[in-house]
N, C-alpha and C. Protein backbone atom coordinates (compact mmCIF):
# COMPACT_ATOMS: atom_id res chain seq x y z
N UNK A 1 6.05 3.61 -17.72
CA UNK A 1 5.27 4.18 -16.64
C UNK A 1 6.14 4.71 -15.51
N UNK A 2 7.28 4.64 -15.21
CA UNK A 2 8.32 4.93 -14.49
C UNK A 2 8.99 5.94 -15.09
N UNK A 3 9.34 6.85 -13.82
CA UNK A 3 10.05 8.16 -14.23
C UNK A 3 11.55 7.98 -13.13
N UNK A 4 12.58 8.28 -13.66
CA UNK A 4 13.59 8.23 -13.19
C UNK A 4 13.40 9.07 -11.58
N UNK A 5 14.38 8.55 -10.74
CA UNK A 5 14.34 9.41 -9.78
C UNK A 5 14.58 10.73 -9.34
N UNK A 6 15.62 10.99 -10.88
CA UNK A 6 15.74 12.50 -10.85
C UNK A 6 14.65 13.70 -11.45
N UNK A 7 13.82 12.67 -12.42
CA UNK A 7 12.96 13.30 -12.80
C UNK A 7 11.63 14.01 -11.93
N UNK A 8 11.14 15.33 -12.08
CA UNK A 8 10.11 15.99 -11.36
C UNK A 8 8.68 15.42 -11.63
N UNK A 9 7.85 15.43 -11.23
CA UNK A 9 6.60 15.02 -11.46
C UNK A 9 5.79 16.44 -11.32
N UNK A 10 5.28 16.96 -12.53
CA UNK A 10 4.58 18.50 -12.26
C UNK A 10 3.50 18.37 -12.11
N UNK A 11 2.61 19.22 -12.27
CA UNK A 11 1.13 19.41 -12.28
C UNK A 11 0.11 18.29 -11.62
N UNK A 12 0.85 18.40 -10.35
CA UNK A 12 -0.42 17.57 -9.14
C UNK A 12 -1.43 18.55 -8.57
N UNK A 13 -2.25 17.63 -8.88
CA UNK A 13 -3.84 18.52 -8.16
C UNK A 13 -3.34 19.16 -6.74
N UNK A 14 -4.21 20.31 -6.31
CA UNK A 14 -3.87 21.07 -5.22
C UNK A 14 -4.97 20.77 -4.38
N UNK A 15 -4.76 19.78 -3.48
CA UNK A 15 -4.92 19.10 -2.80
C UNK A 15 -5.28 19.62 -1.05
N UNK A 16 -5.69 19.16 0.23
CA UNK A 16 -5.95 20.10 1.35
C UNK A 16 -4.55 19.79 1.68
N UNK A 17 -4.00 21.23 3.32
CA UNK A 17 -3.48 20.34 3.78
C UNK A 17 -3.42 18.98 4.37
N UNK A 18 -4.25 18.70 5.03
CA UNK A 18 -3.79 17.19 5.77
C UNK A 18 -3.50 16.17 4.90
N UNK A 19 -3.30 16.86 3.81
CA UNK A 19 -2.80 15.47 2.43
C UNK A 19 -1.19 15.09 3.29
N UNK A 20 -0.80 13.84 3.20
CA UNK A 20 0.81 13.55 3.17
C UNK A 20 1.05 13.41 1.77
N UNK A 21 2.19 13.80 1.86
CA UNK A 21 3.02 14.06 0.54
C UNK A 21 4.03 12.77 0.72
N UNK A 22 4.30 11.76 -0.70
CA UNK A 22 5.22 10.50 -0.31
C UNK A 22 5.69 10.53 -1.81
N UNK A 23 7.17 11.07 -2.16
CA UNK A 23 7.31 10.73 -3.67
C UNK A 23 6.67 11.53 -4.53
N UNK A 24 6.40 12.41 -3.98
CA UNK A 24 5.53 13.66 -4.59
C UNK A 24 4.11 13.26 -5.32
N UNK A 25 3.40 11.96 -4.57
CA UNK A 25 2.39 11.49 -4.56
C UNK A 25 1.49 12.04 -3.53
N UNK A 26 0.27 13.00 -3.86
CA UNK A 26 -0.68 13.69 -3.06
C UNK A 26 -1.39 12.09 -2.22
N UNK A 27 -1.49 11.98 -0.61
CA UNK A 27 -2.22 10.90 -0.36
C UNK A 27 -3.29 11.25 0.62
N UNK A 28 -4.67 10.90 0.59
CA UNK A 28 -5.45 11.31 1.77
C UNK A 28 -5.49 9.72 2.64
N UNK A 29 -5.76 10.16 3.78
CA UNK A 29 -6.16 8.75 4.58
C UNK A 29 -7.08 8.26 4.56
N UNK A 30 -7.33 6.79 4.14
CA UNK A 30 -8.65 6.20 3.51
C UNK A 30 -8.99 5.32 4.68
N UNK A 31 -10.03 5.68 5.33
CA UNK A 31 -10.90 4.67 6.55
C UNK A 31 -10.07 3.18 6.22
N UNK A 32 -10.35 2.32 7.36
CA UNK A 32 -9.72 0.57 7.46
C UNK A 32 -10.50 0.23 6.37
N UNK A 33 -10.38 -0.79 5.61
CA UNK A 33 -11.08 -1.51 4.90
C UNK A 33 -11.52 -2.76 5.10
N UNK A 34 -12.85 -3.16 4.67
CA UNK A 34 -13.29 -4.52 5.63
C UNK A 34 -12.70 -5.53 4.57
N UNK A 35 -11.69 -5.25 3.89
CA UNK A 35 -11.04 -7.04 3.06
C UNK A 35 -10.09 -7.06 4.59
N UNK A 36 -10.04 -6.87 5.36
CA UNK A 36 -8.59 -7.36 6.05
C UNK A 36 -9.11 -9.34 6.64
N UNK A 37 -10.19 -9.64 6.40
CA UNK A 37 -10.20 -10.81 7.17
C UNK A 37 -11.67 -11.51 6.79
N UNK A 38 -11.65 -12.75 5.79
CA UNK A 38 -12.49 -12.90 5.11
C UNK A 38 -13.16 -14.40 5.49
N UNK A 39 -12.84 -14.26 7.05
CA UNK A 39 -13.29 -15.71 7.89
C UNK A 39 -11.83 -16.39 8.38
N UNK A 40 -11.39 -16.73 7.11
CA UNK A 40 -9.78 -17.80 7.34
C UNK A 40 -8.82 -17.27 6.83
N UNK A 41 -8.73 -16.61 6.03
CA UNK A 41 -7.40 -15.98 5.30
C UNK A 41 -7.51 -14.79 5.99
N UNK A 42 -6.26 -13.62 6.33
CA UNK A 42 -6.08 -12.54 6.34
C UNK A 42 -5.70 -12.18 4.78
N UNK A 43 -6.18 -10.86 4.43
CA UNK A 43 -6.41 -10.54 3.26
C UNK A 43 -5.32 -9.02 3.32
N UNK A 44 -4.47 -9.07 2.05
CA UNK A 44 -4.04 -7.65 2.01
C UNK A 44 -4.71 -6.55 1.82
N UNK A 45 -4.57 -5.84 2.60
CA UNK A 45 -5.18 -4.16 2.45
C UNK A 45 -4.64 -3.44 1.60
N UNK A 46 -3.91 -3.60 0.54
CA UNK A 46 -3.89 -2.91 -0.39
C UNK A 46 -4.97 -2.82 -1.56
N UNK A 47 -4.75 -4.32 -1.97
CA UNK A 47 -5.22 -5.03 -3.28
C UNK A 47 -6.41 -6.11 -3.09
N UNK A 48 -6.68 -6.59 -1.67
CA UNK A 48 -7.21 -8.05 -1.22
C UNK A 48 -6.79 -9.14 -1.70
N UNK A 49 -5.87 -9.48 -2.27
CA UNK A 49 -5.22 -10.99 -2.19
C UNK A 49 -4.92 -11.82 -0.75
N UNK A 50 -4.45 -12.65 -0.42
CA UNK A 50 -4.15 -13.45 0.26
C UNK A 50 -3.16 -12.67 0.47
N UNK A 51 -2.98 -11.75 2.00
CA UNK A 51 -1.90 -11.84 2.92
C UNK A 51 -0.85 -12.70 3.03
N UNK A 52 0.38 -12.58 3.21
CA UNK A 52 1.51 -13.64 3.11
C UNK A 52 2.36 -13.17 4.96
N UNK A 53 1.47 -11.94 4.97
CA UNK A 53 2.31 -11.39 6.71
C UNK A 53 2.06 -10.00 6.98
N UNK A 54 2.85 -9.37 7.82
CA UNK A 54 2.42 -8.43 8.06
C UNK A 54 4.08 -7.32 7.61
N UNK A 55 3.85 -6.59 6.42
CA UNK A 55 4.89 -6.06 5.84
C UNK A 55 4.83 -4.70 6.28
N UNK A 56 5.78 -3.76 6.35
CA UNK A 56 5.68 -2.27 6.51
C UNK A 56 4.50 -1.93 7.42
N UNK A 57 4.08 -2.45 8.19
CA UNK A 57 2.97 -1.90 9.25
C UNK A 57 1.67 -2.47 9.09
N UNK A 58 1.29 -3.06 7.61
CA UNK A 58 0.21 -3.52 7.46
C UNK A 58 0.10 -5.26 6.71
N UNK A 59 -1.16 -6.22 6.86
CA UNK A 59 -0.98 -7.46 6.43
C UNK A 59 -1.31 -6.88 4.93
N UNK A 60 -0.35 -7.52 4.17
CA UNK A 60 -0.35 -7.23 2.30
C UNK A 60 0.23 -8.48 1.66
N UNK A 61 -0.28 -9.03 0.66
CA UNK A 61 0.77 -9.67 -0.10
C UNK A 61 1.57 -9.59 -0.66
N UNK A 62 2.96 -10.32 -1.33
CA UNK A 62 3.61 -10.38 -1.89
C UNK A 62 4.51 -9.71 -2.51
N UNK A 63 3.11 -9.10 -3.47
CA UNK A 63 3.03 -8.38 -4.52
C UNK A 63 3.22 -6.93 -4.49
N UNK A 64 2.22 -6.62 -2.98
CA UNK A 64 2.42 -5.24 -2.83
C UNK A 64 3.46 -4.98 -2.14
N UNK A 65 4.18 -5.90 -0.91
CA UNK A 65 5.13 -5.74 0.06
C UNK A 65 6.67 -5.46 -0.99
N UNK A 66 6.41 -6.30 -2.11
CA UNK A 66 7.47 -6.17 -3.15
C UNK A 66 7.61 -4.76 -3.68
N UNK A 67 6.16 -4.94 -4.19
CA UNK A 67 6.20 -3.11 -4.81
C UNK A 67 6.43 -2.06 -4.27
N UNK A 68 6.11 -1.95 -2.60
CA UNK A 68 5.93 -0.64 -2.00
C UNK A 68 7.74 -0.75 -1.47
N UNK A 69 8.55 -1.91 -1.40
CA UNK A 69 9.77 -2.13 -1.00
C UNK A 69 11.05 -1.53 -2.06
N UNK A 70 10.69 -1.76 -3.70
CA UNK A 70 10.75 -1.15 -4.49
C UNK A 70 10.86 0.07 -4.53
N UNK A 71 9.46 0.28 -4.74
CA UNK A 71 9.53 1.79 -4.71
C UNK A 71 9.64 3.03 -3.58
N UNK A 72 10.14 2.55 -2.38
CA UNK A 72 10.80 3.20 -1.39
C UNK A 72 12.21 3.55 -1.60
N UNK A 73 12.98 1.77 -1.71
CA UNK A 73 14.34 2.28 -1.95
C UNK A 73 15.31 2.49 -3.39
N UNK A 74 14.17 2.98 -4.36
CA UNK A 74 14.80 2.95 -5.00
C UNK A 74 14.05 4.85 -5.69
N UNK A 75 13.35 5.20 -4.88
CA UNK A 75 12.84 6.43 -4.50
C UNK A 75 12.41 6.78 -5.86
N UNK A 76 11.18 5.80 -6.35
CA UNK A 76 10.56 6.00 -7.66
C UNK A 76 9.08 6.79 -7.47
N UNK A 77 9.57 7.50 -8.86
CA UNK A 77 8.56 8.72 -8.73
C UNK A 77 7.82 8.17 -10.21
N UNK A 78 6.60 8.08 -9.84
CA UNK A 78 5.35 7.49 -11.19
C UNK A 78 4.93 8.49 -11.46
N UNK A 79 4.63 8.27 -12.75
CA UNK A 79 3.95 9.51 -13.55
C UNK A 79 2.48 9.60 -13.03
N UNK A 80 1.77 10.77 -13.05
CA UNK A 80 0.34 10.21 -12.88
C UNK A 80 -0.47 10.22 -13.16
N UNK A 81 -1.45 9.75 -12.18
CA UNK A 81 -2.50 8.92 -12.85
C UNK A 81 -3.05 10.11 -13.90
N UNK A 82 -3.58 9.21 -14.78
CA UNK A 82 -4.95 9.73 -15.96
C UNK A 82 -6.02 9.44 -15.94
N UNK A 83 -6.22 8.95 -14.85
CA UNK A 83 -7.43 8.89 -14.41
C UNK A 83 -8.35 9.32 -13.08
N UNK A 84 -7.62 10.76 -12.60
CA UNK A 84 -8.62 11.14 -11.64
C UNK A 84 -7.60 11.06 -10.55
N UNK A 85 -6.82 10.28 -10.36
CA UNK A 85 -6.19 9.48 -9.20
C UNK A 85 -7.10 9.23 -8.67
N UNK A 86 -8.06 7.93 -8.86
CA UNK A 86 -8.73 7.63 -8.27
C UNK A 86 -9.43 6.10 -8.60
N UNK A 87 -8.15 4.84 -9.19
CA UNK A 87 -8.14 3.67 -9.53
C UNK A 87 -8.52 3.06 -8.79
N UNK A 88 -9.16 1.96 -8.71
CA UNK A 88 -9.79 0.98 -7.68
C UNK A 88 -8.59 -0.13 -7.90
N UNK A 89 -7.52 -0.40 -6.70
CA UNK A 89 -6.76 -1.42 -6.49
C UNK A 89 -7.30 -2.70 -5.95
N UNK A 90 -7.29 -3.32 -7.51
CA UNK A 90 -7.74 -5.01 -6.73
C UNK A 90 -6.59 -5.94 -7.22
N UNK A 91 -6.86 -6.97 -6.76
CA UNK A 91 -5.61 -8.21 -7.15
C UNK A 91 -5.76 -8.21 -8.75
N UNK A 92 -6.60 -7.95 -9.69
CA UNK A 92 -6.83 -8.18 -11.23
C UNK A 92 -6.55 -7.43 -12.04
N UNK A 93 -6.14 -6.17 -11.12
CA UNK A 93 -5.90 -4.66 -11.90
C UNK A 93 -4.42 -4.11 -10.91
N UNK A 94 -4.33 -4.24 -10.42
CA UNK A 94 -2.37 -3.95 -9.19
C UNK A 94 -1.91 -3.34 -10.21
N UNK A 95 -1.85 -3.86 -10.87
CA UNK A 95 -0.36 -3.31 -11.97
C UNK A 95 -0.64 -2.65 -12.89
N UNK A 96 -2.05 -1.93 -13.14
CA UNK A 96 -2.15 -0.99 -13.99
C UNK A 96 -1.77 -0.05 -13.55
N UNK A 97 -2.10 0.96 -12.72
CA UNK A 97 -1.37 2.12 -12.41
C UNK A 97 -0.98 2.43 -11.10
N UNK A 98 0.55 2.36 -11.19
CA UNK A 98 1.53 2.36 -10.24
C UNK A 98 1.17 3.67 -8.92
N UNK A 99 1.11 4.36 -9.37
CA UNK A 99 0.39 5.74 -8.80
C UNK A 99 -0.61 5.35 -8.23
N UNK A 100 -1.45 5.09 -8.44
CA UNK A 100 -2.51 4.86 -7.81
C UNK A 100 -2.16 3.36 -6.39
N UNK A 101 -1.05 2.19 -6.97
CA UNK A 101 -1.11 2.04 -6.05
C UNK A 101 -0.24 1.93 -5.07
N UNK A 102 0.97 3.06 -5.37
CA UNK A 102 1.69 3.68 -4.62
C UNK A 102 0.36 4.26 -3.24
N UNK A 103 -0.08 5.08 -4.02
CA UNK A 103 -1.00 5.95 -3.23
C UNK A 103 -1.66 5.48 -1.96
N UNK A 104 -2.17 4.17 -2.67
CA UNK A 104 -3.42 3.51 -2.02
C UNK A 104 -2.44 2.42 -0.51
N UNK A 105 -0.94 1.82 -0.69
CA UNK A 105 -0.04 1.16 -0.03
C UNK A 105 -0.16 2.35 1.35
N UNK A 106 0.20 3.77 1.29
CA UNK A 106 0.77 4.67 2.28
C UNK A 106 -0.86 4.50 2.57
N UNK A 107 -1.40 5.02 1.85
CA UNK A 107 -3.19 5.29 2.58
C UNK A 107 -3.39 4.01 3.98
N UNK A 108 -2.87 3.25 3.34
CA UNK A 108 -3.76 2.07 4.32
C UNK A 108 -2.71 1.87 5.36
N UNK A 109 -1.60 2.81 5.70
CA UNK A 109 -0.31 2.80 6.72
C UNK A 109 0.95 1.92 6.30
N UNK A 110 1.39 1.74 5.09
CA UNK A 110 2.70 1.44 4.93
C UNK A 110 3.83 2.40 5.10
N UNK A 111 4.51 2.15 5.74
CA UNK A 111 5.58 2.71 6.02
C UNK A 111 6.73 1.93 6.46
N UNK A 112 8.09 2.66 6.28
CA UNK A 112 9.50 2.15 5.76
C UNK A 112 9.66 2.07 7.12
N UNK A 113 9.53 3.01 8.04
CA UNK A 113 9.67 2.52 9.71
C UNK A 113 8.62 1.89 10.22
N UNK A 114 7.68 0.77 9.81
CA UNK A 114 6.51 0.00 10.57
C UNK A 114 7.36 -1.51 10.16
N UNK A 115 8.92 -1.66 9.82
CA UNK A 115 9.71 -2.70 9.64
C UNK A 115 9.96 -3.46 10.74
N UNK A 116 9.13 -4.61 10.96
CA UNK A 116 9.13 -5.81 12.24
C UNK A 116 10.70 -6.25 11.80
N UNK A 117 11.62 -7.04 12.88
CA UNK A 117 12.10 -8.23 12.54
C UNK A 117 11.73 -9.40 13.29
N UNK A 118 12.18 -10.42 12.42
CA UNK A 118 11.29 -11.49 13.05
C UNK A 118 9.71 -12.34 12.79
N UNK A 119 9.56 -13.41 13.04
CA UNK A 119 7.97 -13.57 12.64
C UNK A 119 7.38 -13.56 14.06
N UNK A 120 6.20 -13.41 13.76
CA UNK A 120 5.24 -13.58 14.52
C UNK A 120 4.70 -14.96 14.91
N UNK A 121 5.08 -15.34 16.56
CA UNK A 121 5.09 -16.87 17.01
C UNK A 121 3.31 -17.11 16.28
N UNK A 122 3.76 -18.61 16.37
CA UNK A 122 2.32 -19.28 15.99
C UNK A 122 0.86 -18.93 17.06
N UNK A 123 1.39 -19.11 18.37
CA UNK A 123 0.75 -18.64 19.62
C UNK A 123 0.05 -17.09 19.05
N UNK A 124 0.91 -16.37 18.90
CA UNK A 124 0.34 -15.09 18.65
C UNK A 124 -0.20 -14.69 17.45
N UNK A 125 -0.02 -15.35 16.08
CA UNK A 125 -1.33 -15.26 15.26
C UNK A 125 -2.35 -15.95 15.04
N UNK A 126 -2.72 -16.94 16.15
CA UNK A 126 -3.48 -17.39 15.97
C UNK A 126 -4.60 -16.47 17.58
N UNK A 127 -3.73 -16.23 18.06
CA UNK A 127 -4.70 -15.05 19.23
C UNK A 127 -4.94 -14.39 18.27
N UNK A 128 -4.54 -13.39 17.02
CA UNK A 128 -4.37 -12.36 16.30
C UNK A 128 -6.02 -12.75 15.21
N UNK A 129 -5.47 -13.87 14.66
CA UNK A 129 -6.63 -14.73 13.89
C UNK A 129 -7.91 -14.98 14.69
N UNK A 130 -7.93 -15.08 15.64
CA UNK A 130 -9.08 -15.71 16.63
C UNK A 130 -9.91 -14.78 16.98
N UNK A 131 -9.25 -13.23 17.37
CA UNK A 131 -9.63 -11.82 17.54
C UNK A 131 -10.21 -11.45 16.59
N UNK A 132 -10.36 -11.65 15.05
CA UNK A 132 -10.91 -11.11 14.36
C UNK A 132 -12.01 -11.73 13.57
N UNK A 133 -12.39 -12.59 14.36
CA UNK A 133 -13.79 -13.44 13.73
C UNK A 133 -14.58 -12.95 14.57
């Protein structure tokens, strides 16, 4: 499912402008999504699993903070989708098609400059946590 980095990716749908272009992945901006906070857990906005923090600009788990970290610096270009580009990313399905959730990581504001250092004091996610009930 991986295409080398030198390799081109052709025949992407023609798309509007206000698409961003990431990896030669067409992306539109997809409204907030209401998994971010499911009472007690913060929930990743990629996939909805259990949040582990707040990675590249947005709270994601693990899984995706791994993947979208991946495939930044190692400037991987996925073949795509065959299905519409238009996969539903949940925690049970992530890893079927990379494309799609390349796509869906930038949609919801990941980005390589939204890189915190540092954690976030206890004091302040729990103001953070408290704000969103």
């Amino acid at each position: 499912m991986i295409l080398s980095p030198d390799s081109s990716v052709q025949n992407l749908a023609q798309l509007p402008e206000s698409t961003t272009h990431f990896c030669d992945i067409p992306v539109h901006k997809e409204p907030a999504l209401n998994l971010e906070f499911d009472g007690t857990t913060v929930l990743c906005r990629v996939c909805g699993d259990k949040a582990s923090g707040f990675h590249y600009g947005v709270h994601s788990c693990e899984g995706c903070k791994g993947f979208f970290r991946r495939s930044i610096q190692q400037k991987i270009q996925y073949r795509p989708c065959t299905k519409n580009q238009q996969c539903s990313i949940l925690r049970i399905n992530r890893n079927r098609c990379q494309y799609c959730r390349l796509k869906k990581c930038i949609a919801v504001g990941m980005s390589r400059d939204a890189v915190r250092f540092g954690r976030v004091p206890k004091r302040e996610k729990a103001r953070i946590l408290a704000a969103m009930q």
